[in-house]
Protein backbone atom coordinates (compact mmCIF):
# COMPACT_ATOMS: atom_id res chain seq x y z
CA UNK A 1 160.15 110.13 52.40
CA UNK A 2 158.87 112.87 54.28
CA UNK A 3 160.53 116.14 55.26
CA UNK A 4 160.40 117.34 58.88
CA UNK A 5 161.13 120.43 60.57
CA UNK A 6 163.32 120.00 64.17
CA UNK A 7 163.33 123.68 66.14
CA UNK A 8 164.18 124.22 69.74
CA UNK A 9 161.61 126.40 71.09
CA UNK A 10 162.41 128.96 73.42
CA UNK A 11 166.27 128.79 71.40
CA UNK A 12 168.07 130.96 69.07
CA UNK A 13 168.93 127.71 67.10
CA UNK A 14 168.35 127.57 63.81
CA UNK A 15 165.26 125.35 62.17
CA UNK A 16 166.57 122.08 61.03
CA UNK A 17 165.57 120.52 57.94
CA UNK A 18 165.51 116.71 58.35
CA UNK A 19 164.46 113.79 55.75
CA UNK A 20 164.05 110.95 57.95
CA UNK A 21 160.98 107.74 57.43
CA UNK A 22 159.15 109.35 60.94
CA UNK A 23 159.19 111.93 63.41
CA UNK A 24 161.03 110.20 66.13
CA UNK A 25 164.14 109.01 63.61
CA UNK A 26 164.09 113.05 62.76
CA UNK A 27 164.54 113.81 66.19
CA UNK A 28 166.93 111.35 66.94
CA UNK A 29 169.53 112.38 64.53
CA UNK A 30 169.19 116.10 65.40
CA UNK A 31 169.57 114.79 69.68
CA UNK A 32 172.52 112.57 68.71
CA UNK A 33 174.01 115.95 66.89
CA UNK A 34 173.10 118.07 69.83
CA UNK A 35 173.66 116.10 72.88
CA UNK A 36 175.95 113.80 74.64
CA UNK A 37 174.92 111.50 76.96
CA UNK A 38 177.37 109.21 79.34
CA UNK A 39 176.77 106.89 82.36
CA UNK A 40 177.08 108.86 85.69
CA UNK A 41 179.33 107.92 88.12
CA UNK A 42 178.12 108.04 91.81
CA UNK A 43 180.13 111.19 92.17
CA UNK A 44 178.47 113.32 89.69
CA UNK A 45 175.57 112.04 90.84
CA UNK A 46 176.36 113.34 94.10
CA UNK A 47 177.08 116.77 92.88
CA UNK A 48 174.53 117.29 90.40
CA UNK A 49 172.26 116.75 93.29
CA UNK A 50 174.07 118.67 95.75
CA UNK A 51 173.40 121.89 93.40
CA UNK A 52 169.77 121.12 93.39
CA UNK A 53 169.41 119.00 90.17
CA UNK A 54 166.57 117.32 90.35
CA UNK A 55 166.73 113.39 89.46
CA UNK A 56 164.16 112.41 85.97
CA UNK A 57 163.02 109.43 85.16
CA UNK A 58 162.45 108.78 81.58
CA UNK A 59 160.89 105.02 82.28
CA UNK A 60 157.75 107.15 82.96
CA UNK A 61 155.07 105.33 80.67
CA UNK A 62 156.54 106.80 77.40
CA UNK A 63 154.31 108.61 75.08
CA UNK A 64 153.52 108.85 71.51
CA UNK A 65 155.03 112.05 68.91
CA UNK A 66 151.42 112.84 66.90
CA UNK A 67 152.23 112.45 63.32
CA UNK A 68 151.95 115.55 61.57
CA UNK A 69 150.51 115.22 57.73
């Protein structure tokens, strides 16, 4: 199984050291780690825009992680 290297660039995080089967299960157990992620209500909506966050869309045609040999 390979081994894989997860970094945040621009981040004073430390260089995780992941064994996963592919990049993208690597990355998903260092996100799950990392971030939480809930359903918005309408209010926070509301107020993250207000502040000037801007809305993404991640059904943008999704693209590939290169494997790295």
């Amino acid at each position: 199984m390979p081994i894989y290297l997860v970094n945040q660039p621009k981040s004073d995080a430390p260089v995780r050291v992941i064994e996963a089967d592919n990049r993208t299960q690597a990355l998903r157990h260092v996100a799950e780690a990392t971030f939480k992620v809930d359903v918005a209500s309408a209010t926070d909506v509301a107020r993250a825009l207000s502040s000037g966050t801007v809305l993404e869309n991640a059904t943008k045609q999704q693209r590939e992680l290169p494997e790295v040999e």
